[in-house]
Protein backbone atom coordinates (compact mmCIF):
# COMPACT_ATOMS: atom_id res chain seq x y z
CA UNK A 1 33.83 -51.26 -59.78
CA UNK A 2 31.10 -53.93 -58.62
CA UNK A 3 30.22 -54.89 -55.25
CA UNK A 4 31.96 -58.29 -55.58
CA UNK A 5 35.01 -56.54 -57.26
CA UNK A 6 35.28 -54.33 -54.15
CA UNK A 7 34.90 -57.11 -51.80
CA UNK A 8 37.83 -59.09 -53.30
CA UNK A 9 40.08 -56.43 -53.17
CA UNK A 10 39.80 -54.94 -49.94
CA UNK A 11 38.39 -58.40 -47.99
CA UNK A 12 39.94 -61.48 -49.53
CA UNK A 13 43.37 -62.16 -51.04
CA UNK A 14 44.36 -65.53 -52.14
CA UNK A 15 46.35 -66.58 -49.34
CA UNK A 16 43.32 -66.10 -46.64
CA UNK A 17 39.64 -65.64 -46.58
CA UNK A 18 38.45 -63.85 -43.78
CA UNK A 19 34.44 -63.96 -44.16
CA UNK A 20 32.19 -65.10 -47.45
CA UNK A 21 30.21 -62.36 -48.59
CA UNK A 22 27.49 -65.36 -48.80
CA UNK A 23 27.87 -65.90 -44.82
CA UNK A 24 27.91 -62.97 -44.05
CA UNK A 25 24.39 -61.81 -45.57
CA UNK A 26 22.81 -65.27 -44.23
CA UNK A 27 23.72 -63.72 -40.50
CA UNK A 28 22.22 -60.77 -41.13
CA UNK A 29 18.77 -62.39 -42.68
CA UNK A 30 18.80 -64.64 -39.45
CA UNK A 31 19.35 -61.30 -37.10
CA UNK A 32 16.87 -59.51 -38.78
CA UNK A 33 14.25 -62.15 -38.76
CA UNK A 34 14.75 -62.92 -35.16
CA UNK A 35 14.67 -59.12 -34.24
CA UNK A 36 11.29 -59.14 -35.73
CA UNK A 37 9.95 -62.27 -34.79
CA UNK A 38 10.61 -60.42 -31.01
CA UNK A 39 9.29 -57.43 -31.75
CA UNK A 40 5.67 -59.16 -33.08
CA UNK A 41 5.98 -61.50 -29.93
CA UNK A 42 6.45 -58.79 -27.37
CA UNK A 43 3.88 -56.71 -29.15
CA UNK A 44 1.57 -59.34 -29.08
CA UNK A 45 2.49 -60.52 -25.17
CA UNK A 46 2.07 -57.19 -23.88
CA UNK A 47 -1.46 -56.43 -26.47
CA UNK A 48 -2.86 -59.57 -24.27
CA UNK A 49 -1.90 -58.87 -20.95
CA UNK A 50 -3.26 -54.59 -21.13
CA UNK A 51 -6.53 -56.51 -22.94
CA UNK A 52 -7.07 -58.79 -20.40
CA UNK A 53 -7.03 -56.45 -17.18
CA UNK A 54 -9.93 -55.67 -15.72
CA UNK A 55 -11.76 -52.11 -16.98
CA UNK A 56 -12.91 -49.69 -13.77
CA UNK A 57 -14.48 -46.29 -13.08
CA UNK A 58 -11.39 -43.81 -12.26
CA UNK A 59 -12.82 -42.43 -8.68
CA UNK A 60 -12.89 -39.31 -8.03
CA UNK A 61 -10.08 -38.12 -5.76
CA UNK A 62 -10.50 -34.05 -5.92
CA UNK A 63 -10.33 -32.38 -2.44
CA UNK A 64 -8.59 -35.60 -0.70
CA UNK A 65 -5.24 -36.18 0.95
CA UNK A 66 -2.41 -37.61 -1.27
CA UNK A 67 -2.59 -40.50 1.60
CA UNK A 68 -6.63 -40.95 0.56
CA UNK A 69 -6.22 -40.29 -2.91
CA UNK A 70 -3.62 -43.14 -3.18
CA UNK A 71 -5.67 -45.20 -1.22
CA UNK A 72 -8.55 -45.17 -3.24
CA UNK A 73 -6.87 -45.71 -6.56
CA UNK A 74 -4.80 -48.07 -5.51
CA UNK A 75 -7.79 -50.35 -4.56
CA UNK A 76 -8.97 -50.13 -8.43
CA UNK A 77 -5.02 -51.20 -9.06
CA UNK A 78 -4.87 -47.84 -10.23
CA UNK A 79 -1.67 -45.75 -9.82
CA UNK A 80 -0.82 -41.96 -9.14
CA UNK A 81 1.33 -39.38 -9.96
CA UNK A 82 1.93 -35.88 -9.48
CA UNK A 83 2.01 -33.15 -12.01
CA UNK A 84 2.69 -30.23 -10.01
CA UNK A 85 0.79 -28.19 -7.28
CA UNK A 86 -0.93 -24.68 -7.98
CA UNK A 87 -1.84 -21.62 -5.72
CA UNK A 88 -6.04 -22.40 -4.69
CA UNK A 89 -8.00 -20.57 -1.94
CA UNK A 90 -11.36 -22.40 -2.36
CA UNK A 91 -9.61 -26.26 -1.65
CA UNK A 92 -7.34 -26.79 1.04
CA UNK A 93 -3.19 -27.03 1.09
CA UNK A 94 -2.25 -30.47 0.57
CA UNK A 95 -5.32 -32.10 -1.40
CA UNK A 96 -6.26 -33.11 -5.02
CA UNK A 97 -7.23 -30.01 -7.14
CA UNK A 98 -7.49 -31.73 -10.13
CA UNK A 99 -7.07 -35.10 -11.97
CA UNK A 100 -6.49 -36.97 -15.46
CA UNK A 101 -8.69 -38.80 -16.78
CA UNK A 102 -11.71 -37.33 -14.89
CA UNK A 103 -14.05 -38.99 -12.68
CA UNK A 104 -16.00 -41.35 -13.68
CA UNK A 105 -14.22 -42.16 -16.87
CA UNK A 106 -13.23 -45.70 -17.64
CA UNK A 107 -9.77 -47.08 -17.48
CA UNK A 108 -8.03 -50.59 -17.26
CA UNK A 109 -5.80 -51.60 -14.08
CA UNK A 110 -2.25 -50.09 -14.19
CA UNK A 111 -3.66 -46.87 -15.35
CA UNK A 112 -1.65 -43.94 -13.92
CA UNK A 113 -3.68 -41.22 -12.63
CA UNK A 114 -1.89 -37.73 -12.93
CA UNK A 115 -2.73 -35.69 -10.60
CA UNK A 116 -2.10 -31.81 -9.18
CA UNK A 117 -1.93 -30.68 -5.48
CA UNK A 118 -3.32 -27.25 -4.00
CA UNK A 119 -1.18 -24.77 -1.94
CA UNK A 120 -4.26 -23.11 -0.39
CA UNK A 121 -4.30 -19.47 -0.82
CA UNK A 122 -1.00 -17.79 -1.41
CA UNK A 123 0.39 -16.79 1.72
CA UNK A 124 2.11 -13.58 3.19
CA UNK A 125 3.04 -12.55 7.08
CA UNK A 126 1.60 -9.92 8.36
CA UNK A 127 3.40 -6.78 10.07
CA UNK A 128 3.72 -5.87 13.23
CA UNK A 129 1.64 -2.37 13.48
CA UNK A 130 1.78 -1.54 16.53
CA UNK A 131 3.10 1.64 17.67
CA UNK A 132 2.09 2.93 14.04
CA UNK A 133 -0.28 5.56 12.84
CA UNK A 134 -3.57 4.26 11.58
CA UNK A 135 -2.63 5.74 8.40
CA UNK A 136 0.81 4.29 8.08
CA UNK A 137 -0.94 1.28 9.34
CA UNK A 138 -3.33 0.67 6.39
CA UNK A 139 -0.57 1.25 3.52
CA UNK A 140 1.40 -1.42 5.13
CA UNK A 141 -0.95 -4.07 5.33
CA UNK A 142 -1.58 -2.96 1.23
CA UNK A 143 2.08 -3.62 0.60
CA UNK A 144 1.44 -7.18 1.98
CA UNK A 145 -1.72 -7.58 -0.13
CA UNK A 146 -3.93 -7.64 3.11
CA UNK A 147 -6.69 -5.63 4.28
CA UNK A 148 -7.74 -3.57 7.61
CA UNK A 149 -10.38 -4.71 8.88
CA UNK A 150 -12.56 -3.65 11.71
CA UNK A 151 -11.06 -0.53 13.68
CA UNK A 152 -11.93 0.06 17.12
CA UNK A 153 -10.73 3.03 19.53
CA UNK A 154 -9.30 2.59 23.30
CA UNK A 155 -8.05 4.92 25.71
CA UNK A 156 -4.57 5.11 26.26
CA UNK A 157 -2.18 6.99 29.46
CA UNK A 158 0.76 6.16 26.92
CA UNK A 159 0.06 6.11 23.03
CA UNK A 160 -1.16 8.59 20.58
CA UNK A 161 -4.51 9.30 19.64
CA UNK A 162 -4.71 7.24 16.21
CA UNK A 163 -1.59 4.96 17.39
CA UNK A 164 -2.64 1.42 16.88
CA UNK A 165 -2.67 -0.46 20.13
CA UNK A 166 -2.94 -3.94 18.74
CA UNK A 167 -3.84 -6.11 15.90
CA UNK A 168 -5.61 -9.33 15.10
CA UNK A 169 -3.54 -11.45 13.77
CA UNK A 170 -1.04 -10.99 15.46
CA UNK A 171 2.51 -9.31 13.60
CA UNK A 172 4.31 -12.53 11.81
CA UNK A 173 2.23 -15.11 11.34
CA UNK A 174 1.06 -16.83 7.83
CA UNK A 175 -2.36 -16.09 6.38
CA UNK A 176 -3.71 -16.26 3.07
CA UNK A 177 -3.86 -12.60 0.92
CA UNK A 178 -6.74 -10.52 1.59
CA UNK A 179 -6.99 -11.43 4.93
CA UNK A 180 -8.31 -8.69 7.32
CA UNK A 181 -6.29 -7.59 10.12
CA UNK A 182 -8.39 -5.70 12.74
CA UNK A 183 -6.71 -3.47 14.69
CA UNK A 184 -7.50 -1.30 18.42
CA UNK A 185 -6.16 2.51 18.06
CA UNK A 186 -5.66 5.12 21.06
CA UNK A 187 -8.30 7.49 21.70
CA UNK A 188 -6.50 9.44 23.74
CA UNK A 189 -6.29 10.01 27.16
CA UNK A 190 -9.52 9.35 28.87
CA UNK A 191 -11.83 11.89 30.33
CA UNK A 192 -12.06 12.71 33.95
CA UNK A 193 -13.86 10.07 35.67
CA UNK A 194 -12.62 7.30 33.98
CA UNK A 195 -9.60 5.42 36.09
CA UNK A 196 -6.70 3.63 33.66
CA UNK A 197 -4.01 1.42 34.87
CA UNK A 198 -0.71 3.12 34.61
CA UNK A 199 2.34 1.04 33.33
CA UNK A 200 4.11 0.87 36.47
CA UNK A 201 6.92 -2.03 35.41
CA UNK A 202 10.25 -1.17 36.36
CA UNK A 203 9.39 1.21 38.30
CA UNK A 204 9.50 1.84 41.90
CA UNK A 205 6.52 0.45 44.20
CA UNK A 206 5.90 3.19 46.00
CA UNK A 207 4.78 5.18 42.88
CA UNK A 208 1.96 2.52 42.30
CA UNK A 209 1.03 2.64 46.18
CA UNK A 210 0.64 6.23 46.20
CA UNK A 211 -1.69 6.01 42.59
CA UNK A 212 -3.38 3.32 43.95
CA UNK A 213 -4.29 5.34 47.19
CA UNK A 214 -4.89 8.51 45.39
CA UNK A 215 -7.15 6.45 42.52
CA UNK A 216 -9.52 4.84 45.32
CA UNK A 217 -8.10 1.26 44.34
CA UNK A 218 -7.31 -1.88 46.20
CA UNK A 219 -3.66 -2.35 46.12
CA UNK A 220 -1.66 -6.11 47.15
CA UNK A 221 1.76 -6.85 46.56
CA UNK A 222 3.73 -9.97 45.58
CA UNK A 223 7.48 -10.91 45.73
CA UNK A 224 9.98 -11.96 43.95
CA UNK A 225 12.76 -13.36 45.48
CA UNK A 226 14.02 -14.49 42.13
CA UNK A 227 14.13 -11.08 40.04
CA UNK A 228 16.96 -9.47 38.47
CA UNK A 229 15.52 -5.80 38.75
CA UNK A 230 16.65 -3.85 42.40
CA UNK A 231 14.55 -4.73 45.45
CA UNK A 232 10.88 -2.56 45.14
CA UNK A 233 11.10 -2.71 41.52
CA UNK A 234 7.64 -3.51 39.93
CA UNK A 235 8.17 -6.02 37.60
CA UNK A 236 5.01 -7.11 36.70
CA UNK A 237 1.14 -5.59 37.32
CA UNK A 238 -2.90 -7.04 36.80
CA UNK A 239 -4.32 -5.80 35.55
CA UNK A 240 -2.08 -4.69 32.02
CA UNK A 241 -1.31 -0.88 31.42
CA UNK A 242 -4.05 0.95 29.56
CA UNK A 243 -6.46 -0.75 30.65
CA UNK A 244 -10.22 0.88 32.79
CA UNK A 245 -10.33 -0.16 36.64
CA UNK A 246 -13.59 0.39 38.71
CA UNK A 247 -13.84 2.65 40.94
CA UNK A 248 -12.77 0.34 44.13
CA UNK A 249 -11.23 -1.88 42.15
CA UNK A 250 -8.54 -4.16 43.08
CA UNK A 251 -5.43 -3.79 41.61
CA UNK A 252 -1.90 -6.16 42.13
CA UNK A 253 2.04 -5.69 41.65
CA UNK A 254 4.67 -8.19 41.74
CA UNK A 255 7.85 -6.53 43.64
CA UNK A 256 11.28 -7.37 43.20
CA UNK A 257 12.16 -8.38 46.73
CA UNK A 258 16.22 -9.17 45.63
CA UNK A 259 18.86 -7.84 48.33
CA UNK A 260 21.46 -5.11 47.62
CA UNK A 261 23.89 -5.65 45.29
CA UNK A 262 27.12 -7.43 46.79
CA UNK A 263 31.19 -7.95 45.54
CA UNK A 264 30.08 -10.88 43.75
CA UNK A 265 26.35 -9.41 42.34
CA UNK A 266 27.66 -6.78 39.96
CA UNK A 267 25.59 -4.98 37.92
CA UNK A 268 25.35 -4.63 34.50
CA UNK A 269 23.84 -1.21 33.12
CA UNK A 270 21.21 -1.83 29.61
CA UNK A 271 21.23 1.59 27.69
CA UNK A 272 19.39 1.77 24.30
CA UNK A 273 17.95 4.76 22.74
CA UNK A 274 14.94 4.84 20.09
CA UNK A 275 15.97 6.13 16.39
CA UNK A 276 14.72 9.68 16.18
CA UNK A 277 12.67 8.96 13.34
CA UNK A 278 9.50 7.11 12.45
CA UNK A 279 6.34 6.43 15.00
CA UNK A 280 6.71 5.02 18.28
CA UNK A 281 7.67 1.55 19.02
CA UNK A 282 7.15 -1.51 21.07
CA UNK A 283 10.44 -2.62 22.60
CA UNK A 284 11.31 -5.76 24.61
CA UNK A 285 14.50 -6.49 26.23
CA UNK A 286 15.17 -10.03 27.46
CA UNK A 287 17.41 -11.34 29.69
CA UNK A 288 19.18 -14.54 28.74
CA UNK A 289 20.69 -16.86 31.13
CA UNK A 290 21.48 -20.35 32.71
CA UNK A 291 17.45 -20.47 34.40
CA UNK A 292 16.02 -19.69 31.09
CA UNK A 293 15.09 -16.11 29.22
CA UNK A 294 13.58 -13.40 31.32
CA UNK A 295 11.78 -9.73 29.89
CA UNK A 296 13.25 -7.39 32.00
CA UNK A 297 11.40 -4.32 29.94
CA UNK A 298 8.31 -4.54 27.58
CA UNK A 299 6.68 -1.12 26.87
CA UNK A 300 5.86 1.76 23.60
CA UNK A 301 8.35 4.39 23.30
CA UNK A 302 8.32 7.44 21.85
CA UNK A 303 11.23 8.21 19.04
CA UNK A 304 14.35 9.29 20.49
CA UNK A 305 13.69 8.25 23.96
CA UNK A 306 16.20 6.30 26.33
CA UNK A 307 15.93 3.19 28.16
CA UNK A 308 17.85 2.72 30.92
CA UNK A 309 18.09 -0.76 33.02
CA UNK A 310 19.88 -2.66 35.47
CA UNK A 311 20.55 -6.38 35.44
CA UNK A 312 22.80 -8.31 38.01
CA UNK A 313 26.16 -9.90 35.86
CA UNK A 314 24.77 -13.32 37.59
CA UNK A 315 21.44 -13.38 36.40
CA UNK A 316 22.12 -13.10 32.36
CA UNK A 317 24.52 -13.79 30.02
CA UNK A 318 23.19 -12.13 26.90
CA UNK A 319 20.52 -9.04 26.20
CA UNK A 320 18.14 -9.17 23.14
CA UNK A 321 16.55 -6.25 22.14
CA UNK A 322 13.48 -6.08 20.03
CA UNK A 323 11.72 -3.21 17.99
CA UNK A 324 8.28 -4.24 16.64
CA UNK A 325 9.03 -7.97 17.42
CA UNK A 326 12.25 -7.41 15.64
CA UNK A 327 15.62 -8.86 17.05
CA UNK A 328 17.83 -5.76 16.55
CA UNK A 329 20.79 -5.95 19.05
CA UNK A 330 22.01 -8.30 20.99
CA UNK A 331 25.04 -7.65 23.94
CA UNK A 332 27.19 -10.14 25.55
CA UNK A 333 26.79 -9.55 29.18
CA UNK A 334 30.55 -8.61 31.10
């Protein structure tokens, strides 16, 4: 069967004639020849206007800000995008590590500039080390893909000889790998001779007044009016525990100076006991209430030890406790 045969029998009948074969081939010639008139015209509008824009040097925009990069291409009538960003120590978070096309190569306006963005050095947080064995220190700080640095000693009433005493950087703060954490350890208790400032806090003045008299030191005492430890309760001491005081040295306390406790001052008893295993550990317990937090006890313990405090029921609502700068418990107080 023909083409024409087909198109009579299934198109036309002799009663009505919906379309001519003839027509409809002449509105296809005219569709197709417009379609491609437009494409040539476009082709040819678009050919002018990318040849007739100016041609400039692509700047080089490696190590600036994505607000200075942009700014510089920009006044080319350049534009920018980003590709990604990538892990670099040597060039700083936040500026151009690399660009397409190059510097120095030669594009026309409306070129788009691709660009990537450095994260700086990959970074970790260190751990809080204190309390730990120099040891247990150093394969820590491996885990984290950072490395000990210097390591000096210091005397210490309270820690272990070989118990790290502090660290710089401090525990939980962002720093590239590598970085090296230096880090004071105990000596040990000092020889004879050598005078060391007790830790004295929460306990009773008259402990440090007799030290301080037996010790040769100049002793003063401030008060507190607002504390919530008992009256004569040292809550706070210059200088810090652990550290050397000259012979005839002066030496000061801050004293709890709050009344007795009253019917309406009730007491509320903080008792928290140090797992029995591991190294020992710096805990902190805080105080929170309506005037704002208060550290009520801040001191290394030894595993298994207790702590034992007293807090007036007006003076905090809530206790946080933390173990190596951890938040591990905290108590409603009622």
């Amino acid at each position: 069967m023909g083409f024409n045969e087909f198109w009579q029998k299934h198109f036309s009948n002799s009663n009505e004639k919906i379309v001519s074969l003839g027509f409809v081939l002449r509105v296809g010639s005219v569709g197709l020849g417009l379609s491609v008139l437009t494409y040539f015209l476009f082709s040819w509008t678009m050919e002018t206007v990318i040849h007739n824009r100016k041609e400039v040097l692509v700047p080089d925009i490696s190590g600036k800000s994505s607000v200075n990069a942009l700014q510089s291409l920009s006044e080319l009538n350049l534009a920018m995008k980003i590709e990604g960003y990538e892990f670099n120590e040597s060039v700083p978070i936040g500026t151009v590590l690399r660009q397409v096309p190059g510097a120095g190569s030669t594009a026309r306006e409306g070129k788009i500039v691709r660009v990537v963005f450095s994260q700086g050095g990959e970074s970790v947080f260190t751990p809080n080390l204190i309390g730990l064995p120099l040891r247990n220190a150093e394969l820590l700080l491996r885990q984290r893909q950072l490395m000990l640095g210097e390591v000096s000693e210091s005397y210490s009433l309270k820690a272990e000889k070989g118990t790290v005493l502090s660290q710089d950087p401090k525990s939980e703060l962002s720093v590239s790998k590598n970085t090296m954490v230096q880090v004071a350890v105990s000596a040990g208790a000092p020889p004879a001779g050598i005078i060391m400032m007790p830790d004295f806090r929460q306990k009773k003045s008259d402990e440090a007044q007799q030290w301080a008299s037996q010790s040769g030191v100049t002793m003063s005492l401030l008060e507190d009016s607002n504390s919530l430890f008992p009256g004569g309760t040292v809550i706070d001491q210059d200088p810090q525990p652990d550290t050397v005081v000259p012979s005839g040295g002066k030496v000061s306390f801050t004293v709890s100076s709050r009344k007795g406790v009253g019917a309406s001052d009730k007491e509320f008893r903080v008792h928290y006991e140090v797992s029995q295993s591991g190294s020992q550990r710096h805990i902190r317990v805080v105080a929170l209430g309506k005037s704002g937090d208060r550290e009520i006890f801040n001191g290394l313990r030894d595993p298994g030890s207790k702590i034992d405090l007293s807090v007036p029921q007006a003076g905090a609502q809530k206790i946080r406790i933390f173990e190596n700068g951890i938040l591990v418990e905290e108590r409603p107080v009622k």
